[in-house]
N, C-alpha and C. Protein backbone atom coordinates (compact mmCIF):
# COMPACT_ATOMS: atom_id res chain seq x y z
N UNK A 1 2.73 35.00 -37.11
CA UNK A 1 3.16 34.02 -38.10
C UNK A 1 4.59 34.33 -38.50
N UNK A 2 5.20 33.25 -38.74
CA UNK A 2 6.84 33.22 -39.12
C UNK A 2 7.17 34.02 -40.41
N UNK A 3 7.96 34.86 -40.86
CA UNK A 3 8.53 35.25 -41.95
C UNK A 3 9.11 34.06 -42.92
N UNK A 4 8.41 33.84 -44.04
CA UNK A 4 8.93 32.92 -45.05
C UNK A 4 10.81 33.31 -44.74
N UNK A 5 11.05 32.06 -44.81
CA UNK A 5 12.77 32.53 -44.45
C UNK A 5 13.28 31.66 -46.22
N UNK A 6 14.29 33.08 -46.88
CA UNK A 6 14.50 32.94 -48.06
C UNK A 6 15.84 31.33 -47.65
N UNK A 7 16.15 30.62 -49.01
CA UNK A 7 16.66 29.48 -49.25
C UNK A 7 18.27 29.82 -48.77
N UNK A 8 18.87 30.91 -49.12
CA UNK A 8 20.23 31.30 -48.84
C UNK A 8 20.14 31.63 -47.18
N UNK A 9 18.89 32.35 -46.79
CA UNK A 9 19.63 32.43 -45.73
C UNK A 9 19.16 31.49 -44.32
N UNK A 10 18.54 30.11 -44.92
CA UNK A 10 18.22 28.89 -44.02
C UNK A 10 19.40 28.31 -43.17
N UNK A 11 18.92 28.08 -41.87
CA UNK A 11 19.78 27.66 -41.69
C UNK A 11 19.74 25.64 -41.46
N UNK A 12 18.88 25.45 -41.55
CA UNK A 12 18.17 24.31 -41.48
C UNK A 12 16.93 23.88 -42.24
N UNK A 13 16.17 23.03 -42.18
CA UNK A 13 14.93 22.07 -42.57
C UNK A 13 14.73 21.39 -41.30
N UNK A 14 12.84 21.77 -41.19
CA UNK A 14 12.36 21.23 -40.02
C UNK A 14 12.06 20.02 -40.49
N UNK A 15 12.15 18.93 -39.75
CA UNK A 15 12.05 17.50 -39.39
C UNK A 15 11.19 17.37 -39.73
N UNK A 16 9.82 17.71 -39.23
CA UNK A 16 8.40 17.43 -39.36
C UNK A 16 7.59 17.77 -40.82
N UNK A 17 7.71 19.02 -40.98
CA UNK A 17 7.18 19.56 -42.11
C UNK A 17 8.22 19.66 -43.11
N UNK A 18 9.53 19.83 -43.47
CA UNK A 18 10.75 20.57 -43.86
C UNK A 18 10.56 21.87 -44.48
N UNK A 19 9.90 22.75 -43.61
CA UNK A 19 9.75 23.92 -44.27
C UNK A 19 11.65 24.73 -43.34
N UNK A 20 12.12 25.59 -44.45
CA UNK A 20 12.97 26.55 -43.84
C UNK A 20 13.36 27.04 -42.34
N UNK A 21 14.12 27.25 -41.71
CA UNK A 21 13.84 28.39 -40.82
C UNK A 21 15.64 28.79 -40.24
N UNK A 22 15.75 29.84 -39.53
CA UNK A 22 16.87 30.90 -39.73
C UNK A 22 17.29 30.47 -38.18
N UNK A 23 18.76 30.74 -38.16
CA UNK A 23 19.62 30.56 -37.20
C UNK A 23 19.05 31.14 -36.06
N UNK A 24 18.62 30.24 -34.90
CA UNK A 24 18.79 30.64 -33.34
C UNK A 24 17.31 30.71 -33.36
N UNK A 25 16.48 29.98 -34.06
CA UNK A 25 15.11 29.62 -33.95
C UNK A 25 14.63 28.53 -33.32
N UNK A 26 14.08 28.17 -31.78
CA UNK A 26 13.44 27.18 -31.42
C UNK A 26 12.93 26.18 -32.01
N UNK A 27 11.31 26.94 -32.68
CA UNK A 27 10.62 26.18 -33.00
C UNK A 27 10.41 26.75 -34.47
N UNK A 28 10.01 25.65 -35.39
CA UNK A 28 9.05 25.73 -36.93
C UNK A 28 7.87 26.40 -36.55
N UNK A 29 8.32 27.79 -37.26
CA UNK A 29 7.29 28.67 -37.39
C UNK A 29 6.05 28.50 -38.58
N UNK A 30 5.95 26.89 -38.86
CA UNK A 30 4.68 26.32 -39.79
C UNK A 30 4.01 25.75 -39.17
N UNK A 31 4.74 24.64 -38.63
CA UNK A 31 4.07 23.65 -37.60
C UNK A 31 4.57 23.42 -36.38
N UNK A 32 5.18 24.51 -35.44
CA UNK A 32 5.71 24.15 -34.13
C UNK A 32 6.28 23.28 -33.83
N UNK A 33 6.92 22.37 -34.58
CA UNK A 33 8.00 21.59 -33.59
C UNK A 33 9.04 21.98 -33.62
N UNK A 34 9.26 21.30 -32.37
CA UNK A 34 10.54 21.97 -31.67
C UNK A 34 11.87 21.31 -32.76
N UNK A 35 12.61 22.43 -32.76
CA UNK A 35 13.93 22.00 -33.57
C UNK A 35 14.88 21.22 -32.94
N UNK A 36 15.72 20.87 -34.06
CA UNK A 36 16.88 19.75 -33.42
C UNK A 36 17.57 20.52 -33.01
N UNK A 37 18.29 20.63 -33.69
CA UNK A 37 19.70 21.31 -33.18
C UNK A 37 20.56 22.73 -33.52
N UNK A 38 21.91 23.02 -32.78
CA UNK A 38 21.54 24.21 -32.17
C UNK A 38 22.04 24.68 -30.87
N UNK A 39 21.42 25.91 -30.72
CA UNK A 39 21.41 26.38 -29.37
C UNK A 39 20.27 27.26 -29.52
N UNK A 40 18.90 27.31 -28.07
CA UNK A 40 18.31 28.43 -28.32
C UNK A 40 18.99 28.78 -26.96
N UNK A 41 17.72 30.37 -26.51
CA UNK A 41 18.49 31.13 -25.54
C UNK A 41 18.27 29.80 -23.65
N UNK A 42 17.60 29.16 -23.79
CA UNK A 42 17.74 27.93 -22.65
C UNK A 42 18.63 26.72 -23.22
N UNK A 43 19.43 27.26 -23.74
CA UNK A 43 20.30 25.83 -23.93
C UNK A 43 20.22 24.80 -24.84
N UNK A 44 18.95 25.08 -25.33
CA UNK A 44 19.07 23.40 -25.98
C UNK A 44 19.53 23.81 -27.34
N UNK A 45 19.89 22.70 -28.18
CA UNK A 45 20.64 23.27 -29.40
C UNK A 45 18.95 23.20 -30.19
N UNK A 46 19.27 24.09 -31.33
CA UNK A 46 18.34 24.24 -32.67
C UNK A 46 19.15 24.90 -33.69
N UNK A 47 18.83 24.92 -34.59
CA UNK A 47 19.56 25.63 -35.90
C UNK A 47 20.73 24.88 -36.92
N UNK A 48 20.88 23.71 -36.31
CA UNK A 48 21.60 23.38 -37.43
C UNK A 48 21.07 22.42 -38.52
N UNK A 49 21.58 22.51 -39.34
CA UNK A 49 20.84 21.70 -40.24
C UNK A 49 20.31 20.16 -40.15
N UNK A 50 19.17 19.87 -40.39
CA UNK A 50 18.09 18.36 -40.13
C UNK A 50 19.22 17.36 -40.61
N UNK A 51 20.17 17.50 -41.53
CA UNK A 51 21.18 16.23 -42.26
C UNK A 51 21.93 16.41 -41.01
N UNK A 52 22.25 16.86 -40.05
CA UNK A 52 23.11 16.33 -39.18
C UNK A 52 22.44 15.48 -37.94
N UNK A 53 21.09 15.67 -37.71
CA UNK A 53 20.36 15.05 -37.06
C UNK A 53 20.54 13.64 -36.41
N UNK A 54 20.67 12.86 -37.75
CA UNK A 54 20.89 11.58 -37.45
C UNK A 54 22.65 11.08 -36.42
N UNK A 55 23.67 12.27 -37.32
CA UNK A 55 25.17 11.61 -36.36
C UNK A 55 24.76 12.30 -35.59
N UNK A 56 23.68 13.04 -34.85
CA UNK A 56 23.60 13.81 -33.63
C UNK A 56 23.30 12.57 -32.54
N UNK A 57 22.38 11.86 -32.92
CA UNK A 57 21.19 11.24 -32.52
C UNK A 57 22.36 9.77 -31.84
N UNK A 58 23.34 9.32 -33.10
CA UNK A 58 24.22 8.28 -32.88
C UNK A 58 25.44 8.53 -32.08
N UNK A 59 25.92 10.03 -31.69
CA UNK A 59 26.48 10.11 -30.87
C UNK A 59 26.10 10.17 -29.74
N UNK A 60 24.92 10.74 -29.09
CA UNK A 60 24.27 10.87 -27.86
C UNK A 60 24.52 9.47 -27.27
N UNK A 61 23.34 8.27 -28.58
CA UNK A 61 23.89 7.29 -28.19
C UNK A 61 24.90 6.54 -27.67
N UNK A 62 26.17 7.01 -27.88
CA UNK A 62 27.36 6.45 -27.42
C UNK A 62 27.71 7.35 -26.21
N UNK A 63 27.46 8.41 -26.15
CA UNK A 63 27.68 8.85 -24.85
C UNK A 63 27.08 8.78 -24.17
N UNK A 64 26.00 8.14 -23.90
CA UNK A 64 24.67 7.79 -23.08
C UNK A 64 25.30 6.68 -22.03
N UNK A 65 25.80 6.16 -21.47
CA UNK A 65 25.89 4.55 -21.16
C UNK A 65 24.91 4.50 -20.86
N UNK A 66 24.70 3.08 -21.16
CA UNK A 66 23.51 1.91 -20.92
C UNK A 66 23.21 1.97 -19.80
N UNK A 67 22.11 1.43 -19.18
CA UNK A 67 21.53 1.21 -18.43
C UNK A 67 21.58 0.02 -17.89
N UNK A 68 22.31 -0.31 -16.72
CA UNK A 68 22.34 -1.49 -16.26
C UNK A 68 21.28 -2.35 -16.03
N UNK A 69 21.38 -3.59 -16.20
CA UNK A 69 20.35 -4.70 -16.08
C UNK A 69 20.01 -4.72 -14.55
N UNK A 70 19.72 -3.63 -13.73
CA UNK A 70 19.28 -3.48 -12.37
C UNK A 70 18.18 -3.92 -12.29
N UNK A 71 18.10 -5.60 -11.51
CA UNK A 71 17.06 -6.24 -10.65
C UNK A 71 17.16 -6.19 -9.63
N UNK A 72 17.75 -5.69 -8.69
CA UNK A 72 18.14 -5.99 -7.50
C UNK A 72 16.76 -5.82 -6.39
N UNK A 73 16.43 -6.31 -5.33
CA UNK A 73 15.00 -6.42 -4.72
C UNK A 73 15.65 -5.07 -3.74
N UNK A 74 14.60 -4.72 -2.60
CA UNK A 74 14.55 -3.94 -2.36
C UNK A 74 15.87 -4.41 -0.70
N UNK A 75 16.61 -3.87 -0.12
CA UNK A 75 17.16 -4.33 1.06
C UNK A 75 16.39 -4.87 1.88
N UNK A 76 16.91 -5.39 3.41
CA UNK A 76 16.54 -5.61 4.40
C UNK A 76 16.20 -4.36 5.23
N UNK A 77 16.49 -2.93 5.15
CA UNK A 77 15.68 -2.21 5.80
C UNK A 77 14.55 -1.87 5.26
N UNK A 78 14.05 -2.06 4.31
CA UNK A 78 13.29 -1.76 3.14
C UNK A 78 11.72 -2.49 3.73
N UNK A 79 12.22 -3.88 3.55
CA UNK A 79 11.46 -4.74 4.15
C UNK A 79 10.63 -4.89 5.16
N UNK A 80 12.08 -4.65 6.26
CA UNK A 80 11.60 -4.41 7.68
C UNK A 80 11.08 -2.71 8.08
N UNK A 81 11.31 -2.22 7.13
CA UNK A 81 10.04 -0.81 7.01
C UNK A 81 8.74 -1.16 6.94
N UNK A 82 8.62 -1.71 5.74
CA UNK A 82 7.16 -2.10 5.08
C UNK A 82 6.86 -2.98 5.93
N UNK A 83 7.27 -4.05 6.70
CA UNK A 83 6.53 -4.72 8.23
C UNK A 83 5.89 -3.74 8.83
N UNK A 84 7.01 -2.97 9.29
CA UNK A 84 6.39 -2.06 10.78
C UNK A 84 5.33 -1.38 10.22
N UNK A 85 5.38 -0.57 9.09
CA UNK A 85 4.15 0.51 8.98
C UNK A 85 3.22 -0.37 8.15
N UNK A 86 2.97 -1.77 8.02
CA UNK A 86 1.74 -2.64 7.76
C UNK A 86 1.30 -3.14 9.21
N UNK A 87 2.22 -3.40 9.67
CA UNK A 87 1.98 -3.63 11.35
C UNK A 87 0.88 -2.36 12.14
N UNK A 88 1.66 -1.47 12.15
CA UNK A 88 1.29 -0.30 12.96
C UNK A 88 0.07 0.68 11.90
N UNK A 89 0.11 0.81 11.12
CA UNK A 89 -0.25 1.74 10.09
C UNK A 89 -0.75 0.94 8.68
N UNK A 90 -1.52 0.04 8.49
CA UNK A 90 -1.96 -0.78 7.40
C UNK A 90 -2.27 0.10 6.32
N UNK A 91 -2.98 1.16 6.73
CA UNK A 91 -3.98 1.96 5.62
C UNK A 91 -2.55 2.19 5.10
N UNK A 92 -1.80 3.17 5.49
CA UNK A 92 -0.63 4.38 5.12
C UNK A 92 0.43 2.95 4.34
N UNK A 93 0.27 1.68 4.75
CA UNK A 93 1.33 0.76 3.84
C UNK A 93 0.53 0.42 2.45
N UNK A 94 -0.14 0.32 2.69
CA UNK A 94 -1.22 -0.08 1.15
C UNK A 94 -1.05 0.90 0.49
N UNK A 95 -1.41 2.48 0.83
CA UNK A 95 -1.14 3.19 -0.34
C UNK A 95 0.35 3.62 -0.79
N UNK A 96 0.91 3.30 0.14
CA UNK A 96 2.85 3.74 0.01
C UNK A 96 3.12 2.52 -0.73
N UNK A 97 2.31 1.37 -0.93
CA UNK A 97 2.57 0.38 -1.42
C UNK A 97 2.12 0.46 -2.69
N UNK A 98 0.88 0.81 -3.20
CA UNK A 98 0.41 1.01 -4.26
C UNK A 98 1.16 1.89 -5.44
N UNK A 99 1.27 3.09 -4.26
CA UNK A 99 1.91 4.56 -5.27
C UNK A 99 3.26 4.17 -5.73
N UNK A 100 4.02 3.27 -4.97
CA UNK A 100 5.50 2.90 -4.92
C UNK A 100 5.40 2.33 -6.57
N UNK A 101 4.54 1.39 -6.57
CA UNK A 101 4.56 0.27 -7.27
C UNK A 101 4.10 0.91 -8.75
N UNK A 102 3.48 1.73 -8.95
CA UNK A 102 3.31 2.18 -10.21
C UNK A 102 4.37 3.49 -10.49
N UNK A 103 5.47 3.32 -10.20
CA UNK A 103 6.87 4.32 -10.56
C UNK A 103 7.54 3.08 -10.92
N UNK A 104 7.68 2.20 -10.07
CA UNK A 104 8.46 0.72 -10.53
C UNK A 104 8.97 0.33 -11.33
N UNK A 105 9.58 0.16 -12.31
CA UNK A 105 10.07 -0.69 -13.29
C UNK A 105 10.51 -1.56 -12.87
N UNK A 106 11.34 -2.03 -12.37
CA UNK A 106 12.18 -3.53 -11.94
C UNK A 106 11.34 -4.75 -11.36
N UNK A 107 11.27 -5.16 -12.18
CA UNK A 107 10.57 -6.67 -11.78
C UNK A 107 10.24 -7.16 -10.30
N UNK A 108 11.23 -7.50 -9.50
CA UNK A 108 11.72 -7.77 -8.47
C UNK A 108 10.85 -7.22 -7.50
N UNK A 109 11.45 -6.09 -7.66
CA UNK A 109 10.85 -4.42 -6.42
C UNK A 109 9.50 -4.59 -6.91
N UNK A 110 8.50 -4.73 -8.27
CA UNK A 110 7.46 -4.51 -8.11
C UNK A 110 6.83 -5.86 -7.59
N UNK A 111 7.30 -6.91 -8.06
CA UNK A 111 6.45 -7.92 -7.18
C UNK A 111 6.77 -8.33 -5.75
N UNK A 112 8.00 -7.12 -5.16
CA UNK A 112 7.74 -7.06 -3.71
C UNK A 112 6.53 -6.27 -3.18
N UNK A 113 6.48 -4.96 -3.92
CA UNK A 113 5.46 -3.97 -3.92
C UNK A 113 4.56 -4.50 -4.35
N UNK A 114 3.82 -5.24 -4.32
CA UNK A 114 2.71 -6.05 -4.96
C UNK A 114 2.07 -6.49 -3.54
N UNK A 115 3.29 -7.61 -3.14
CA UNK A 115 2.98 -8.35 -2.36
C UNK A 115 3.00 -7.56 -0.78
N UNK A 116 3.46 -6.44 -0.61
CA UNK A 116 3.55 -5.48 0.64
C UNK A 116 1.84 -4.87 0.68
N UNK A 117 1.28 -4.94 -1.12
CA UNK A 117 0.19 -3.60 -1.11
C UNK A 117 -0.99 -5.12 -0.72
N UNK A 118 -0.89 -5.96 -0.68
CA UNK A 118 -1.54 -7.42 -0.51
C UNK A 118 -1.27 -7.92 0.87
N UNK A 119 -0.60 -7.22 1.35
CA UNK A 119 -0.30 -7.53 3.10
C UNK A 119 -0.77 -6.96 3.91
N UNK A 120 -0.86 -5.87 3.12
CA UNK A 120 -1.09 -4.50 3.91
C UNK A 120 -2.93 -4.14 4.30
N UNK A 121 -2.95 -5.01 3.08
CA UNK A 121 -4.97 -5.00 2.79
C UNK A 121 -5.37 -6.13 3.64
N UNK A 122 -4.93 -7.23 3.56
CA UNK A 122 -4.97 -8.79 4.25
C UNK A 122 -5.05 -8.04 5.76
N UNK A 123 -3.80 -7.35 6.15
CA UNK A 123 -3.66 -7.14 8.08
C UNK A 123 -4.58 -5.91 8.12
N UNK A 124 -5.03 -5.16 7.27
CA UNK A 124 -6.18 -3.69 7.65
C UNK A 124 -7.55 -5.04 7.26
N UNK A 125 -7.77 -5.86 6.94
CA UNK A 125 -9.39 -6.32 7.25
C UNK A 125 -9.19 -7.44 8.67
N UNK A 126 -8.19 -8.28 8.47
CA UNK A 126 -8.07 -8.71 9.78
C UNK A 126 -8.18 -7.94 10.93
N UNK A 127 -7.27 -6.96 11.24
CA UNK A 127 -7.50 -5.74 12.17
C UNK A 127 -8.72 -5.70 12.63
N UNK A 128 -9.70 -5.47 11.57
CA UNK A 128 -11.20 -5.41 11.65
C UNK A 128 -11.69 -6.68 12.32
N UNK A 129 -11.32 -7.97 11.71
CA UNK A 129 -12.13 -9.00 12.31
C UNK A 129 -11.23 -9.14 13.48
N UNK A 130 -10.65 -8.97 13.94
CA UNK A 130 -9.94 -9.11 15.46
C UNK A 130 -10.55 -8.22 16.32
N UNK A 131 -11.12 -7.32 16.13
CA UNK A 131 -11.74 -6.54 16.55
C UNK A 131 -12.97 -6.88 16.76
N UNK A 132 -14.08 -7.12 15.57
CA UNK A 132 -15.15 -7.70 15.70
C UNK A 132 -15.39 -8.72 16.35
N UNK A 133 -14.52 -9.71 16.90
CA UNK A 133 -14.19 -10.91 17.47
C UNK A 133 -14.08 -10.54 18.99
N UNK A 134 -13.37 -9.92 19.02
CA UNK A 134 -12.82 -9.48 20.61
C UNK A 134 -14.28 -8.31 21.15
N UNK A 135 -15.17 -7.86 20.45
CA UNK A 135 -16.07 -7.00 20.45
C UNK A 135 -17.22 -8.09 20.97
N UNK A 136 -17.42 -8.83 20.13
CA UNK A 136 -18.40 -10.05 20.55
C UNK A 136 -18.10 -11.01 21.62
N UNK A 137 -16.91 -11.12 21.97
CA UNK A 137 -16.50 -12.22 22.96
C UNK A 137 -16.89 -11.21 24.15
N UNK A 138 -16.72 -10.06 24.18
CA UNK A 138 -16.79 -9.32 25.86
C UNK A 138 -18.35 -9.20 25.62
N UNK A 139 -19.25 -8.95 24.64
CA UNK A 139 -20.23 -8.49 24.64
C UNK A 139 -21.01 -9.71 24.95
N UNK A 140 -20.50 -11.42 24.35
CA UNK A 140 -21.85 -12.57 25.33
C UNK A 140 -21.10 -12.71 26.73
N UNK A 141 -19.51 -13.09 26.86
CA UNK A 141 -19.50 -13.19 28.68
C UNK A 141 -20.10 -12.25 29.72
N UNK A 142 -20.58 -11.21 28.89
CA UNK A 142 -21.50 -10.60 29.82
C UNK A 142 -22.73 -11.12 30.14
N UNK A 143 -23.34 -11.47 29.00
CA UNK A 143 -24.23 -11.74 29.18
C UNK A 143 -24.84 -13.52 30.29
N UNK A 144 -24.02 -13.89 30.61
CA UNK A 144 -23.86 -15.44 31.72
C UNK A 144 -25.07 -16.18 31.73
N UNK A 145 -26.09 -16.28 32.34
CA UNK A 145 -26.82 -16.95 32.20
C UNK A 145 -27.97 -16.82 31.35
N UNK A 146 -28.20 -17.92 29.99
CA UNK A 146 -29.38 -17.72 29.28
C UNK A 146 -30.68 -18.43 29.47
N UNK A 147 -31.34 -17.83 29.10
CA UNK A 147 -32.86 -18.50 29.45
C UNK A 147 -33.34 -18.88 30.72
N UNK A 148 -32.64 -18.28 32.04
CA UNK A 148 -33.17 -18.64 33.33
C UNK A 148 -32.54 -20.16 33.83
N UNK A 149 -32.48 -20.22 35.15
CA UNK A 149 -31.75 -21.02 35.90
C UNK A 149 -32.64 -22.40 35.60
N UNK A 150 -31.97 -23.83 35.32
CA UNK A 150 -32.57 -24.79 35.08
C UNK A 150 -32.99 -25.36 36.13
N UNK A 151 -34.24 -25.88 36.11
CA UNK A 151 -34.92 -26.23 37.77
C UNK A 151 -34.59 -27.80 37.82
N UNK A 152 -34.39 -28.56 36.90
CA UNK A 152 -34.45 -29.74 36.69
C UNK A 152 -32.92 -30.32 37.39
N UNK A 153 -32.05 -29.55 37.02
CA UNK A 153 -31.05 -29.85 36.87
C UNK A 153 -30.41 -29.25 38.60
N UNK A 154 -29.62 -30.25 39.31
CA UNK A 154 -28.61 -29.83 40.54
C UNK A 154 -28.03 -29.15 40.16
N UNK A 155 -27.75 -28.33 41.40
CA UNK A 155 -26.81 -27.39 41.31
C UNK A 155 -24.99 -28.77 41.85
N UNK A 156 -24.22 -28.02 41.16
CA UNK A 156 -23.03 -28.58 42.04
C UNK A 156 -22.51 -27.28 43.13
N UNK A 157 -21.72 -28.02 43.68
CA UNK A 157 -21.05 -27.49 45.71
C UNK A 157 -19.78 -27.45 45.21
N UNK A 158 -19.19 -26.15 45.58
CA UNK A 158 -17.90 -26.15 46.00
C UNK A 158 -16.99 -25.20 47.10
N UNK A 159 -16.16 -25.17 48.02
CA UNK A 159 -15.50 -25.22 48.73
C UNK A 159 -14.31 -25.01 48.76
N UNK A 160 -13.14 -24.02 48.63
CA UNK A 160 -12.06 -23.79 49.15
C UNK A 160 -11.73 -24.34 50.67
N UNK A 161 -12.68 -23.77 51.50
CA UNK A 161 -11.83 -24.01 52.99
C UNK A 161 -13.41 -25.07 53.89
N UNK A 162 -13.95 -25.06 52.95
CA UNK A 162 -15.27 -25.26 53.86
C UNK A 162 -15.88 -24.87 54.82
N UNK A 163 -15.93 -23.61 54.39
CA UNK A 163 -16.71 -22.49 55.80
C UNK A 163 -17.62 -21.79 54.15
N UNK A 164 -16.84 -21.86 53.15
CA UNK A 164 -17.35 -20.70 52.28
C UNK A 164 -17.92 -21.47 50.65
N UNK A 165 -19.09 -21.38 50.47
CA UNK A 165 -19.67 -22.22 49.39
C UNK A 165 -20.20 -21.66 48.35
N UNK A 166 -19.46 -22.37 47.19
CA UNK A 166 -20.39 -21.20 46.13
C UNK A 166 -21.14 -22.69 44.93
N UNK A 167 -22.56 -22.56 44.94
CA UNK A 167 -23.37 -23.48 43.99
C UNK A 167 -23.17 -22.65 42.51
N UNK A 168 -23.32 -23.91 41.80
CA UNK A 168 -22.98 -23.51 40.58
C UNK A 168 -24.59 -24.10 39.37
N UNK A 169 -25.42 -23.08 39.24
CA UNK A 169 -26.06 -23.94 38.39
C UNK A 169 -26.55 -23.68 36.95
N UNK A 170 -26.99 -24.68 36.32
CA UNK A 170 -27.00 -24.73 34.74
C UNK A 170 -27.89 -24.27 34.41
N UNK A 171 -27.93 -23.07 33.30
CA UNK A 171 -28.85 -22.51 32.75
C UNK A 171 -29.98 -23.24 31.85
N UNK A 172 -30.99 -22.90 31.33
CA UNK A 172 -31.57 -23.70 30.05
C UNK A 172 -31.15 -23.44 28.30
N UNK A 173 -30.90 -22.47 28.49
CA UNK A 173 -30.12 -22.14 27.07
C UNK A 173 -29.14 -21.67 26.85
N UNK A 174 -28.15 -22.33 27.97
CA UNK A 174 -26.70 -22.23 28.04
C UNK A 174 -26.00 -21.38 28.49
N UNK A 175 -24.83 -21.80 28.82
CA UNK A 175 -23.99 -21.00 30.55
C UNK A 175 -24.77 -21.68 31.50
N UNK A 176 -23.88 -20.67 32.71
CA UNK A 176 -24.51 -21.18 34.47
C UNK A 176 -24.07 -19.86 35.40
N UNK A 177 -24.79 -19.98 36.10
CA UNK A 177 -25.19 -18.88 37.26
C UNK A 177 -24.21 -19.15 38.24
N UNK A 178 -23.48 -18.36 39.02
CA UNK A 178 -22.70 -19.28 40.50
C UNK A 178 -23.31 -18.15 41.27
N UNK A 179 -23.44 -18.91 42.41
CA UNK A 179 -23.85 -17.91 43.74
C UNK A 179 -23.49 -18.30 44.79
N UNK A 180 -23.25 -17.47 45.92
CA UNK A 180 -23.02 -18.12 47.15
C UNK A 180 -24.13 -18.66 47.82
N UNK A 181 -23.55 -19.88 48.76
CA UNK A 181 -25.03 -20.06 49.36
C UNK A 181 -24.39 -20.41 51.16
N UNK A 182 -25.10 -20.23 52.30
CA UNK A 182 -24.85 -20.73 53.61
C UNK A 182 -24.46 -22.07 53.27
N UNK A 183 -23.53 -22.62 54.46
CA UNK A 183 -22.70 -24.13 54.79
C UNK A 183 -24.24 -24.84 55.38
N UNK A 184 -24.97 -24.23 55.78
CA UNK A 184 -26.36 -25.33 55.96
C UNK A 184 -27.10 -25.81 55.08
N UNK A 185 -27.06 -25.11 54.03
CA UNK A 185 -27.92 -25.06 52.44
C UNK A 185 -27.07 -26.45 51.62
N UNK A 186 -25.77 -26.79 51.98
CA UNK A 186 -25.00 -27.55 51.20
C UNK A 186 -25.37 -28.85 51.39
N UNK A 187 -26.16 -29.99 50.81
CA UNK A 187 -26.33 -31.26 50.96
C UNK A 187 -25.13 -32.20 51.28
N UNK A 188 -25.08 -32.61 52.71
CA UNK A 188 -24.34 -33.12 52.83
C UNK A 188 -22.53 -32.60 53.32
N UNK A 189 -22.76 -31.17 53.24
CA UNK A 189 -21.67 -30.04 53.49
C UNK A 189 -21.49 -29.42 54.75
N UNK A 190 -22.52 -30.34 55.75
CA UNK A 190 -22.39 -30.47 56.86
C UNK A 190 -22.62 -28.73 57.77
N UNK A 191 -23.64 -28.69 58.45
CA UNK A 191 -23.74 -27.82 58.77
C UNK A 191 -25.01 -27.44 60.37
C-alpha cells in the first residue's frame, strides 16, 4: 500500500479519485489509475499536476493531425487478387475475406470485403454442385440402356461404307443399345 503522501510534498491530484501522490509515480497508489502526466521510468509522462491535464489534452490535439476522410476502395491489384484466390482457393478467400473485413473501417473497402466474403461462399458451393453434376452425368451415361431392349419397336440401320453396320435400338425406359450386326441381317442392306 502507498505511503499517505503529505500536501507540501504532492506533486499532483489523481484524476480518478484525487487523492495525492509524489513526483515520478505511475500509478494512484488508492485506486490504480494510471497518471497523467509526467515522466515514468518507460516514458510516459506522470507527475505533474491534474490542472494541467486539460492544456495537455488540447495540445496533443493540435499536434495530432486529423485524419483524413480516406474512402478510397481497394486498387485493381487488390481485386484481381481476391478473383484469383476465390477462383483457385474459395475456402482461403472467404476467410481472408471475412477476417479482412472486421479490421475495416472505410466504408468502401468493407462493402468490397463483404461482397468478395459473398463470392467466395457463392463459387465454394457451386464448386460443389459442378461437381455433383459432372459426378452424375458420368455416373447415368454409363449406365445406356434402361429396362431392356424394346421388342416392339425397329431397330434403325446405319452404314458408313456399307460393308459395316451398326443397328441402333430403343430401350423401354429410356436410351438405346447400338450393336453391330452382319450386311445380311440388314433389311433391305442388301446382302
Amino acid at each position: 500500500m502507498a505511503q499517505p503522501v503529505g500536501i507540501s510534498e504532492a506533486a499532483g491530484y489523481c484524476t480518478a479519485c484525487g487523492s495525492a501522490y509524489s513526483s515520478g509515480q505511475a500509478y494512484c497508489g488508492r485506486c490504480g489509475q494510471r497518471l497523467a502526466a509526467g515522466h515514468d521510468p518507460l516514458g510516459d509522462q506522470v507527475g505533474v499536476p491534474a490542472g494541467t491535464l486539460a492544456d495537455q489534452s488540447q495540445s496533443a490535439q493540435q499536434q495530432v493531425p486529423a485524419a483524413p476522410d480516406d474512402d478510397a476502395p481497394y486498387g485493381a491489384g487488390a481485386t484481381l487478387g481476391a478473383v484469383l484466390v476465390t477462383v483457385f482457393m474459395p475456402v482461403i478467400g472467404l476467410i481472408a475475406a471475412v477476417v479482412l473485413r472486421s479490421q475495416e473501417r472505410r466504408p468502401r473497402r468493407r462493402q468490397f470485403l463483404k461482397n468478395w466474403a459473398i463470392g467466395s461462399a457463392v463459387w465454394l458451393c457451386t464448386g460443389w454442385l459442378i461437381g455433383i453434376i459432372a459426378f452424375s452425368a458420368v455416373g447415368s451415361g454409363s449406365a445406356g440402356c434402361q429396362g431392356g431392349i424394346d421388342q416392339l419397336v425397329p431397330p434403325s440401320y446405319q452404314s458408313s461404307d456399307g460393308v459395316h453396320w451398326q443397328a441402333t435400338y430403343m430401350c423401354m425406359n429410356g436410351g438405346s443399345e447400338t450393336k453391330s450386326v452382319p450386311r445380311n441381317q440388314v433389311p433391305g442392306g442388301g446382302g
